[in-house]
N, C-alpha and C. Protein backbone atom coordinates (compact mmCIF):
# COMPACT_ATOMS: atom_id res chain seq x y z
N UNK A 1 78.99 129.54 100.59
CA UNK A 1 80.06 128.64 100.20
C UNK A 1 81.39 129.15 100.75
N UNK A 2 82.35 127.92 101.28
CA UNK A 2 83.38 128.63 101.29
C UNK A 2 84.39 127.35 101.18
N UNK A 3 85.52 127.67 101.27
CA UNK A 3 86.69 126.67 100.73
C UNK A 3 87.66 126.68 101.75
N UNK A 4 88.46 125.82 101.24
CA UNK A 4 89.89 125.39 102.33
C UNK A 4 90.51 124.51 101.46
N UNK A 5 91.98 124.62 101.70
CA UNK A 5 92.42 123.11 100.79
C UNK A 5 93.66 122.77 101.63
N UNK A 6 93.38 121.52 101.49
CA UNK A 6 94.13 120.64 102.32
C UNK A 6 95.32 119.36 102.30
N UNK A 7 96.26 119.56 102.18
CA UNK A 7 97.11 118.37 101.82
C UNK A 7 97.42 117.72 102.82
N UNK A 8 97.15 116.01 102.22
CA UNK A 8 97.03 115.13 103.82
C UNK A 8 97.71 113.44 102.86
N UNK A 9 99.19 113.97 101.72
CA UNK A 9 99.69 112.88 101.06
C UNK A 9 99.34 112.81 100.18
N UNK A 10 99.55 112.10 99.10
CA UNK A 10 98.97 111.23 98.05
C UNK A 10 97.05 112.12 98.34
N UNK A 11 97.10 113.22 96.91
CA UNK A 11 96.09 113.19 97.12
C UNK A 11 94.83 112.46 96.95
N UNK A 12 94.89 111.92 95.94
CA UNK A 12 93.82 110.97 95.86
C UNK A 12 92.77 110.14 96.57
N UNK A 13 93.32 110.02 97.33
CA UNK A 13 92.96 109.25 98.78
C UNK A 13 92.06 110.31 99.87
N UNK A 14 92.86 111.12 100.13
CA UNK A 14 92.35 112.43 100.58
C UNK A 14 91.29 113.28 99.83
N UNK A 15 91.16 113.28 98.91
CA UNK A 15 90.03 113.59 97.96
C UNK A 15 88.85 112.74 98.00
N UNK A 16 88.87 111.91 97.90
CA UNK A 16 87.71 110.70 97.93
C UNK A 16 87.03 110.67 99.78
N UNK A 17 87.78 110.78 100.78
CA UNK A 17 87.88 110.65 101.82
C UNK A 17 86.82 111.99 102.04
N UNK A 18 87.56 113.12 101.90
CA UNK A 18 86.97 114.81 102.23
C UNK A 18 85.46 114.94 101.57
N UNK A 19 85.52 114.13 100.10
CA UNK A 19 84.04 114.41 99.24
C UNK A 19 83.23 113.57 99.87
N UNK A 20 83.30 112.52 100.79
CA UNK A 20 82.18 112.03 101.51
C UNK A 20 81.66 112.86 102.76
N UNK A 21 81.94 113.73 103.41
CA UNK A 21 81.91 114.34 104.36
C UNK A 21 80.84 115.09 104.43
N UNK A 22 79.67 115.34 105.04
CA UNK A 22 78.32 115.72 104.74
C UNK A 22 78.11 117.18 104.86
N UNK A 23 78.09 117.87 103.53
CA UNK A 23 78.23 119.58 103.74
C UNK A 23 79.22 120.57 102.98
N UNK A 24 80.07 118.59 102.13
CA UNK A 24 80.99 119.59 101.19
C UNK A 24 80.51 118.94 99.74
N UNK A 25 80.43 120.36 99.26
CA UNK A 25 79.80 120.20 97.99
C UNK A 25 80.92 119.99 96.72
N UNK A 26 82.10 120.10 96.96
CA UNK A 26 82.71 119.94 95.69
C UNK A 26 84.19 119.70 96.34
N UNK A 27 84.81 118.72 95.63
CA UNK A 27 86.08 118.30 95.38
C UNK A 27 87.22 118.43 94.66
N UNK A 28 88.35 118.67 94.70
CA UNK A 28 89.10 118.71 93.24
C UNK A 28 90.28 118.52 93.92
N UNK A 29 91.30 117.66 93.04
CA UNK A 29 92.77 117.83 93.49
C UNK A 29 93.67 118.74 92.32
N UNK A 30 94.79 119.13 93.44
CA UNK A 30 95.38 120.05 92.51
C UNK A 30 97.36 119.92 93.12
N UNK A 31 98.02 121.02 93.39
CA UNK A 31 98.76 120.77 93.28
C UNK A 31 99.48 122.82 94.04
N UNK A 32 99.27 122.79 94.86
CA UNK A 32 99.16 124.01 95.78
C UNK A 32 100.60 124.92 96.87
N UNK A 33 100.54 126.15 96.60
CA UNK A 33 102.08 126.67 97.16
C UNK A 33 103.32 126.56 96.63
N UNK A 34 103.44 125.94 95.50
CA UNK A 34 105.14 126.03 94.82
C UNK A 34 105.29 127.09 94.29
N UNK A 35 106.55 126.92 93.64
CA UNK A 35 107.23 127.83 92.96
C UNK A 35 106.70 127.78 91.01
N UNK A 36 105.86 126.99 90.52
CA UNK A 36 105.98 127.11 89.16
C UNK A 36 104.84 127.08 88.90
N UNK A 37 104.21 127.86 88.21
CA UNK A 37 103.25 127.75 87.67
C UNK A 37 102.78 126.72 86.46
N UNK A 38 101.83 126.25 86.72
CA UNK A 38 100.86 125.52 85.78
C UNK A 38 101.86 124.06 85.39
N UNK A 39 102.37 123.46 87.12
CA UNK A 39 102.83 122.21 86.86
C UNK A 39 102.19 120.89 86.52
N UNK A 40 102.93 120.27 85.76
CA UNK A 40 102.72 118.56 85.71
C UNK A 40 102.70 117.89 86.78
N UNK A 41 102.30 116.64 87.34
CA UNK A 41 102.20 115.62 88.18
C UNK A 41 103.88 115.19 88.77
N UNK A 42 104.51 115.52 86.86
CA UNK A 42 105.99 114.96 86.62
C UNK A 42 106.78 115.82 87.34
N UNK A 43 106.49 117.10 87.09
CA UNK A 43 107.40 118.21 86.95
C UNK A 43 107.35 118.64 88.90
N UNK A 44 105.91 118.27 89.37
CA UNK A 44 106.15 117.62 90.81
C UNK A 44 106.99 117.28 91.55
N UNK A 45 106.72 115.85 90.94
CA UNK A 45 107.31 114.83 91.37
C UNK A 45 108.87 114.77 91.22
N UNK A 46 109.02 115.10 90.46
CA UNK A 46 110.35 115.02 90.23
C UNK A 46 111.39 116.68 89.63
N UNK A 47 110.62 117.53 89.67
CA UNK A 47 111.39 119.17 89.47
C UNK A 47 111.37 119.79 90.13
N UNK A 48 111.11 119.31 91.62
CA UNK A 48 111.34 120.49 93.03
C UNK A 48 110.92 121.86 92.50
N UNK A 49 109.59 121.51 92.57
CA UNK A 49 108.50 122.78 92.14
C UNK A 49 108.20 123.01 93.73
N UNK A 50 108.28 122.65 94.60
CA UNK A 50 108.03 123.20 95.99
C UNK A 50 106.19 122.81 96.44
N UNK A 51 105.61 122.25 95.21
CA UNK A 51 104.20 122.56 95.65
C UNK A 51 103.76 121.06 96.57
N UNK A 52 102.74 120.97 97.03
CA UNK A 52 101.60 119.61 97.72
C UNK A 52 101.01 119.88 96.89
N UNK A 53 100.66 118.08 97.35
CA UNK A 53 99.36 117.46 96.22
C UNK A 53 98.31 118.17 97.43
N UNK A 54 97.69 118.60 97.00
CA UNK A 54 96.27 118.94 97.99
C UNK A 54 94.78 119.11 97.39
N UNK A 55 94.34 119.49 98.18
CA UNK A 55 92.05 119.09 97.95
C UNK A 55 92.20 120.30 98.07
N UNK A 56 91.26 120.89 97.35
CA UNK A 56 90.21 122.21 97.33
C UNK A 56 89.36 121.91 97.80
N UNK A 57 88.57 121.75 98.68
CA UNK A 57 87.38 121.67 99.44
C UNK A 57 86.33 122.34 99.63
N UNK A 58 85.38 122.72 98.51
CA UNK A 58 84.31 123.99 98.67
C UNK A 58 83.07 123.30 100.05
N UNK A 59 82.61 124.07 100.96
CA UNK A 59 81.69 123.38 101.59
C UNK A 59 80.81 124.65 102.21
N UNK A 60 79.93 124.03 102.46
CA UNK A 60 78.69 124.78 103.10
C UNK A 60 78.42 124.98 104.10
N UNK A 61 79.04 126.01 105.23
CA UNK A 61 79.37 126.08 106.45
C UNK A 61 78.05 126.32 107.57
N UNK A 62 76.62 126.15 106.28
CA UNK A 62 75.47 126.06 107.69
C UNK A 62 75.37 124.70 107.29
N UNK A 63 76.23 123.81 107.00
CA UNK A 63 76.05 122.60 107.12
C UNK A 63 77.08 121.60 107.73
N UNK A 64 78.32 122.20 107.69
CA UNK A 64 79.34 121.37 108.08
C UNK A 64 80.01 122.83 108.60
N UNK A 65 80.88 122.41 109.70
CA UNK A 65 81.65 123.45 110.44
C UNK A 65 83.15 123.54 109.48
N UNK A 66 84.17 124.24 110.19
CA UNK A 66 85.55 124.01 109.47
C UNK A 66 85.99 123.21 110.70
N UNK A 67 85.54 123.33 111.74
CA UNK A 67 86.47 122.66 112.36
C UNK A 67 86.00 121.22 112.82
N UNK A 68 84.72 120.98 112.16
CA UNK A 68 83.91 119.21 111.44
C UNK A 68 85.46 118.80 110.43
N UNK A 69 85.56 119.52 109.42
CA UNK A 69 86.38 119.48 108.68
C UNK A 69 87.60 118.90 108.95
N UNK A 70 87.99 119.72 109.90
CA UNK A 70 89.62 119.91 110.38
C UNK A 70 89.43 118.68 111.33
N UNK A 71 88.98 118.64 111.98
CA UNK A 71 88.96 117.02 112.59
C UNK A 71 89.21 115.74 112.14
N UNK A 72 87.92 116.10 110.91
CA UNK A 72 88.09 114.21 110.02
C UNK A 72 88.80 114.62 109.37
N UNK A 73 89.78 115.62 109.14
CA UNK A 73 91.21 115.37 108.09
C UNK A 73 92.44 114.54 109.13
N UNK A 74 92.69 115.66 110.31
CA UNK A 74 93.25 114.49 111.30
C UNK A 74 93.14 113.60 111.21
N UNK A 75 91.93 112.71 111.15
CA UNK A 75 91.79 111.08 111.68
C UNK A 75 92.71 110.35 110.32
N UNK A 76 93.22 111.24 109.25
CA UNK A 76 93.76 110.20 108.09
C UNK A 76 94.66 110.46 107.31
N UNK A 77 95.47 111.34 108.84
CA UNK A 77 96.37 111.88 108.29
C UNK A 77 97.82 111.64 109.30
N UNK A 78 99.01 111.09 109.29
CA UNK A 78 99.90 111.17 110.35
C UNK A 78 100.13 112.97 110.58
N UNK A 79 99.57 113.32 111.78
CA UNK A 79 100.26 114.65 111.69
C UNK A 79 101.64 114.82 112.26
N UNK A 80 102.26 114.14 112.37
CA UNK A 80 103.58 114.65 113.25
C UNK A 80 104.26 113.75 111.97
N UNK A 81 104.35 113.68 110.96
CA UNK A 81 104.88 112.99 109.96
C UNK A 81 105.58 114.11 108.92
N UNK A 82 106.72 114.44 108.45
CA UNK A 82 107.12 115.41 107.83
C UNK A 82 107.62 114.76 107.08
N UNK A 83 106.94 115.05 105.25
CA UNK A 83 107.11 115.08 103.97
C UNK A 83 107.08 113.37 103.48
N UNK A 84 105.28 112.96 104.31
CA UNK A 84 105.48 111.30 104.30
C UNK A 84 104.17 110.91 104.94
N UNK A 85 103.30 110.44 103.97
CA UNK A 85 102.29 110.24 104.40
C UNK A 85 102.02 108.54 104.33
N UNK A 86 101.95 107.31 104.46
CA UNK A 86 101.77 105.91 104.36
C UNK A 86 102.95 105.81 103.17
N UNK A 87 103.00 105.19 102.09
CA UNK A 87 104.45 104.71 101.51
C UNK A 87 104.58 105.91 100.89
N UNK A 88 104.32 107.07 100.58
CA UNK A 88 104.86 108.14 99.48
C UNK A 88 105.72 109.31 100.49
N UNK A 89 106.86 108.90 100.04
CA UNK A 89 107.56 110.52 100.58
C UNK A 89 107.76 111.51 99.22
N UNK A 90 107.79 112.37 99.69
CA UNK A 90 108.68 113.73 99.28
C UNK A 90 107.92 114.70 99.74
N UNK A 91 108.12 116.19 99.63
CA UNK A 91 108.15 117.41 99.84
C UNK A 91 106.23 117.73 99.21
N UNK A 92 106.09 116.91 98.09
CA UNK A 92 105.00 116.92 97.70
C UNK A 92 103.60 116.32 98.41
N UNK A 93 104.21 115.49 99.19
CA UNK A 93 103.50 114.70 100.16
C UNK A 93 103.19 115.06 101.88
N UNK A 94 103.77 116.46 101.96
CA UNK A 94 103.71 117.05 103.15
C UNK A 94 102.36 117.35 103.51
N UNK A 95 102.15 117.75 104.60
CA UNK A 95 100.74 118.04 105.11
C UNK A 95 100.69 119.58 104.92
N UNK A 96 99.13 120.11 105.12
CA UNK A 96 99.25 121.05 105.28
C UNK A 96 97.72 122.16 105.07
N UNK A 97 97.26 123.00 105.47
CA UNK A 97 95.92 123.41 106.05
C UNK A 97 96.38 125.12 105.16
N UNK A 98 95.16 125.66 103.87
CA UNK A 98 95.64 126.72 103.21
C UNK A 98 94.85 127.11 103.17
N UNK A 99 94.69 128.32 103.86
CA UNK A 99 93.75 129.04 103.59
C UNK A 99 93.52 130.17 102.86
N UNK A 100 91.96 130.36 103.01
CA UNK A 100 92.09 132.02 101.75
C UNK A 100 90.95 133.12 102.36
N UNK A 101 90.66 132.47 103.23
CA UNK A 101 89.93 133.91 104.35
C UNK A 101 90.56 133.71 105.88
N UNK A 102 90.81 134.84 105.97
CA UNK A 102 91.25 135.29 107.23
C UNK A 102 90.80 134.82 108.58
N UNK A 103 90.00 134.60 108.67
CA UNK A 103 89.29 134.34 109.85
C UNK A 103 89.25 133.28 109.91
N UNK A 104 89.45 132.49 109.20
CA UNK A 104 89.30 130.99 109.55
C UNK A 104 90.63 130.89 110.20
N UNK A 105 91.65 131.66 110.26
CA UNK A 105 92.84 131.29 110.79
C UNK A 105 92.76 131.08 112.81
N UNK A 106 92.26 131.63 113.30
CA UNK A 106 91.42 131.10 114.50
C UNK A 106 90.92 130.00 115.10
N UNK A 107 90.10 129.48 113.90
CA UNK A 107 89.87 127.82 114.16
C UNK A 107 90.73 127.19 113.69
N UNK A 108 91.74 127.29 112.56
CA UNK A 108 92.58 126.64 112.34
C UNK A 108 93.60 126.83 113.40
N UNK A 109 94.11 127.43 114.31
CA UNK A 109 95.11 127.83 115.32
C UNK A 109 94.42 126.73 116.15
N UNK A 110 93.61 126.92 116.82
CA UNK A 110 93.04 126.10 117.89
C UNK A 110 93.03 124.86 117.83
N UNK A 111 92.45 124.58 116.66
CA UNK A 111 92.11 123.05 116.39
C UNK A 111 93.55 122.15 116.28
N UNK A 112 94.47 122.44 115.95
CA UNK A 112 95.91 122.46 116.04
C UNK A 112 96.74 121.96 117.00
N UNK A 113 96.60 123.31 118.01
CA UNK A 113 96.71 123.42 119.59
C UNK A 113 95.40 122.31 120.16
N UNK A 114 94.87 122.05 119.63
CA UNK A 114 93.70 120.69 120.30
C UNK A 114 94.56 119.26 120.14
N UNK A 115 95.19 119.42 118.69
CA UNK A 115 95.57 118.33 117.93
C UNK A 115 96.93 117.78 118.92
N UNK A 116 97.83 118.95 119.28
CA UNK A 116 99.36 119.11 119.46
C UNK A 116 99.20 118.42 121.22
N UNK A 117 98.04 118.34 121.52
CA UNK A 117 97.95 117.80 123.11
C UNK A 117 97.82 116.49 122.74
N UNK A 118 97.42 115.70 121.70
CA UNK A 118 97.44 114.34 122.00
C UNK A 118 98.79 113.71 121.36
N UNK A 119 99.62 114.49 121.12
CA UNK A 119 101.20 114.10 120.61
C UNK A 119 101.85 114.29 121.51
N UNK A 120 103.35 113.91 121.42
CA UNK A 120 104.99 114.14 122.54
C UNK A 120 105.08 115.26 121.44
N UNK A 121 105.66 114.35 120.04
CA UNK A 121 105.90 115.00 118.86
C UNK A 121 105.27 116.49 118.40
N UNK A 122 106.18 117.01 117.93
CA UNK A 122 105.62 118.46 117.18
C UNK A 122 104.83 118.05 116.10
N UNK A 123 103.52 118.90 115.75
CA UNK A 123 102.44 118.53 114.07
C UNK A 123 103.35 119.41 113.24
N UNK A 124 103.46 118.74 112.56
CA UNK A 124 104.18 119.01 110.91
C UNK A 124 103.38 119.52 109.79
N UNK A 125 101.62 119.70 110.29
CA UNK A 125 101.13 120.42 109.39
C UNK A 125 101.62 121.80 109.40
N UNK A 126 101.84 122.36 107.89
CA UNK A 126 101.82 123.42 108.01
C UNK A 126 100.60 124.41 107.97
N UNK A 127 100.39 125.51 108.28
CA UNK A 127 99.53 126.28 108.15
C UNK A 127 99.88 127.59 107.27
N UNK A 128 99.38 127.52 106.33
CA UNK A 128 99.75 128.94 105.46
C UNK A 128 98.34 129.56 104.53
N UNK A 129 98.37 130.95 104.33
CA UNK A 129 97.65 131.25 103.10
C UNK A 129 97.92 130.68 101.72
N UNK A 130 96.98 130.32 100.97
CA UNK A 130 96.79 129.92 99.89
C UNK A 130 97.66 130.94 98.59
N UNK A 131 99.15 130.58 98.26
CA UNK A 131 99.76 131.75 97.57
C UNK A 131 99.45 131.27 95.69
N UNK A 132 99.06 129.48 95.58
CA UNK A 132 98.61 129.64 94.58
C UNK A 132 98.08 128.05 94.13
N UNK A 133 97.33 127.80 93.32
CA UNK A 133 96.68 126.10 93.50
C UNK A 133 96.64 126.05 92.04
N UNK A 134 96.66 124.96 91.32
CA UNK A 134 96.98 124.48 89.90
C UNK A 134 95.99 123.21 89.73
N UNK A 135 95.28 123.32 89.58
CA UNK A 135 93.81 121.61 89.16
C UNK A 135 94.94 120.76 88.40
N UNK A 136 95.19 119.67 89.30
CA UNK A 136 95.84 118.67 88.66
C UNK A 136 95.09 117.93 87.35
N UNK A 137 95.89 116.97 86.76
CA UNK A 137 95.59 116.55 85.29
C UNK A 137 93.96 115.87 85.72
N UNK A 138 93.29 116.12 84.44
CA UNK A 138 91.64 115.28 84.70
C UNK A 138 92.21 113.49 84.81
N UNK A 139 92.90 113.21 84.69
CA UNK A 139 93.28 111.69 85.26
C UNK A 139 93.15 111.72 86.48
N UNK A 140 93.54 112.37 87.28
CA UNK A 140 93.48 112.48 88.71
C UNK A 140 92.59 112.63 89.51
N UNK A 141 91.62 113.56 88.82
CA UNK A 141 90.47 113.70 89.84
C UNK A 141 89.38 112.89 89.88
N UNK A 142 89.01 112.65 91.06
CA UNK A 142 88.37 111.52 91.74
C UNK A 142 88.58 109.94 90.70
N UNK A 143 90.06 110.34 91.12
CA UNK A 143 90.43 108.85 90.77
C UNK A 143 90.41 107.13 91.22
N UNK A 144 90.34 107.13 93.06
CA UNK A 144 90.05 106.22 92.94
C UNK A 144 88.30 105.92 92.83
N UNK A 145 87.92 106.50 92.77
CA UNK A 145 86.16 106.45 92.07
C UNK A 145 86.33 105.86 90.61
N UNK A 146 87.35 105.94 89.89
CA UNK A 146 87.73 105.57 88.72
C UNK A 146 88.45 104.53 88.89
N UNK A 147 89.58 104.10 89.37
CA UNK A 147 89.92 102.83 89.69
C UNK A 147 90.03 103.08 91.27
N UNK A 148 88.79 102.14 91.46
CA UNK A 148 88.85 101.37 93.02
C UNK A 148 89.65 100.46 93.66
N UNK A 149 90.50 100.28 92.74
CA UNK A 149 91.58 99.35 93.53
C UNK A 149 92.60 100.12 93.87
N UNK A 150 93.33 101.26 93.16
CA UNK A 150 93.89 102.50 93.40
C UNK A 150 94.73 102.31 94.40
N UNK A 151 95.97 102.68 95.03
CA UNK A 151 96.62 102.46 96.16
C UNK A 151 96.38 104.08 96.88
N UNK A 152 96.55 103.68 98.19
CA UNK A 152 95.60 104.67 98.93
C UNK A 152 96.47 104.35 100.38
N UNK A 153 96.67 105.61 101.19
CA UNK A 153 97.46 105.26 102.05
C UNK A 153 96.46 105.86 103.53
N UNK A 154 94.96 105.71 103.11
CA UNK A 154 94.00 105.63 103.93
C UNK A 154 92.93 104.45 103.93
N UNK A 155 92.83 103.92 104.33
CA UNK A 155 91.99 102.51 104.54
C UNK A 155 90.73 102.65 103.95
N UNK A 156 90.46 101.41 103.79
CA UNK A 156 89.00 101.20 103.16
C UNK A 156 88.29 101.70 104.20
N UNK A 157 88.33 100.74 105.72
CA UNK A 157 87.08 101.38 106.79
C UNK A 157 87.33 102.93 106.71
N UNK A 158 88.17 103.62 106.63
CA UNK A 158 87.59 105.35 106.57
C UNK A 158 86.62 105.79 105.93
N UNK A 159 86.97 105.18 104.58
CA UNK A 159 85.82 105.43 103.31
C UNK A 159 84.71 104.97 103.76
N UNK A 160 84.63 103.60 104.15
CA UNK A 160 83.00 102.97 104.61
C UNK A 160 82.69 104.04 105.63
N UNK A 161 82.96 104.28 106.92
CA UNK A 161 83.13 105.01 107.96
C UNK A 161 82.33 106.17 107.72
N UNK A 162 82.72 107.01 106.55
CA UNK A 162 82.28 108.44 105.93
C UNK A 162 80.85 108.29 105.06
N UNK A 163 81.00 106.73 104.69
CA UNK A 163 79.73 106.56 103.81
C UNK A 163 78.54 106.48 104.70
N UNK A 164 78.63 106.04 105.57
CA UNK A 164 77.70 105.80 106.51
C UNK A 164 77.23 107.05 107.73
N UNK A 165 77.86 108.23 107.71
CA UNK A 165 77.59 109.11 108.15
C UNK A 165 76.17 109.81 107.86
């Protein structure tokens, strides 16, 4: 097993998106890299706690690669977009690739530098170690699985797209 977590906006969307992906065994959104410990959604959103909404992503790497991973996060994500993913801005909504083993920092460099050739624009993901992640409120997780109508600033065909993999 191993993990990665990933902020790619509004997590919700990104959560539902990543748990279809064939090889990752577990999902969760949380709330990753700020300054406060054991924040609210509120205290987010609106108390310049510094953190992203982001996915914990546990997956099974003789089954899915990281850089399987790191690909279909691209496809649903603006990367050259800073602190603004489809209608949600703020600081909370930034992109961004966290890791917590070392070595993955390699494929994450590359895949990057893969990414940064099909832009003019600079990628605005950031890349950092994982300094600390908070499991957002149980309302949240795998929410639009809970309401499917949910606003989502990744399309339905992605979701079909992933189902059918």
């Amino acid at each position: 097993m191993k993990e990665i977590y990933l902020a790619g906006g509004c997590f919700w969307g990104t959560e539902k998106y990543l748990s279809l992906i064939a090889g990752v065994l577990e999902t969760e959104v949380g709330y990753a890299n700020g300054t406060t410990a054991n924040p609210s959604y509120e205290d987010v959103c609106y108390r310049d706690t510094g953190h992203a909404e982001t996915v914990k992503v546990r997956y099974d790497p003789s089954s899915v690669s990281l850089e399987k991973i790191l690909s279909l996060y691209y496809e649903v994500i603006d990367p050259v977009s800073i602190n603004r993913q489809g209608a949600d801005r703020g600081t909370q909504y930034r992109t961004g690739i966290y890791y917590t083993d070392e070595a993955d920092i390699p494929v994450i460099r590359t895949s990057i530098a893969e990414l940064q050739a099909q832009y003019k624009k600079p990628i605005a993901i950031e890349v950092l170690p994982l300094e600390n992640y908070y499991p957002a409120e149980d309302y949240h997780q795998k929410y639009l699985d809970k309401n499917p109508g949910g606003y989502c600033h990744i399309g339905k065909d992605a979701f079909e797209r992933m189902g059918r993999q």
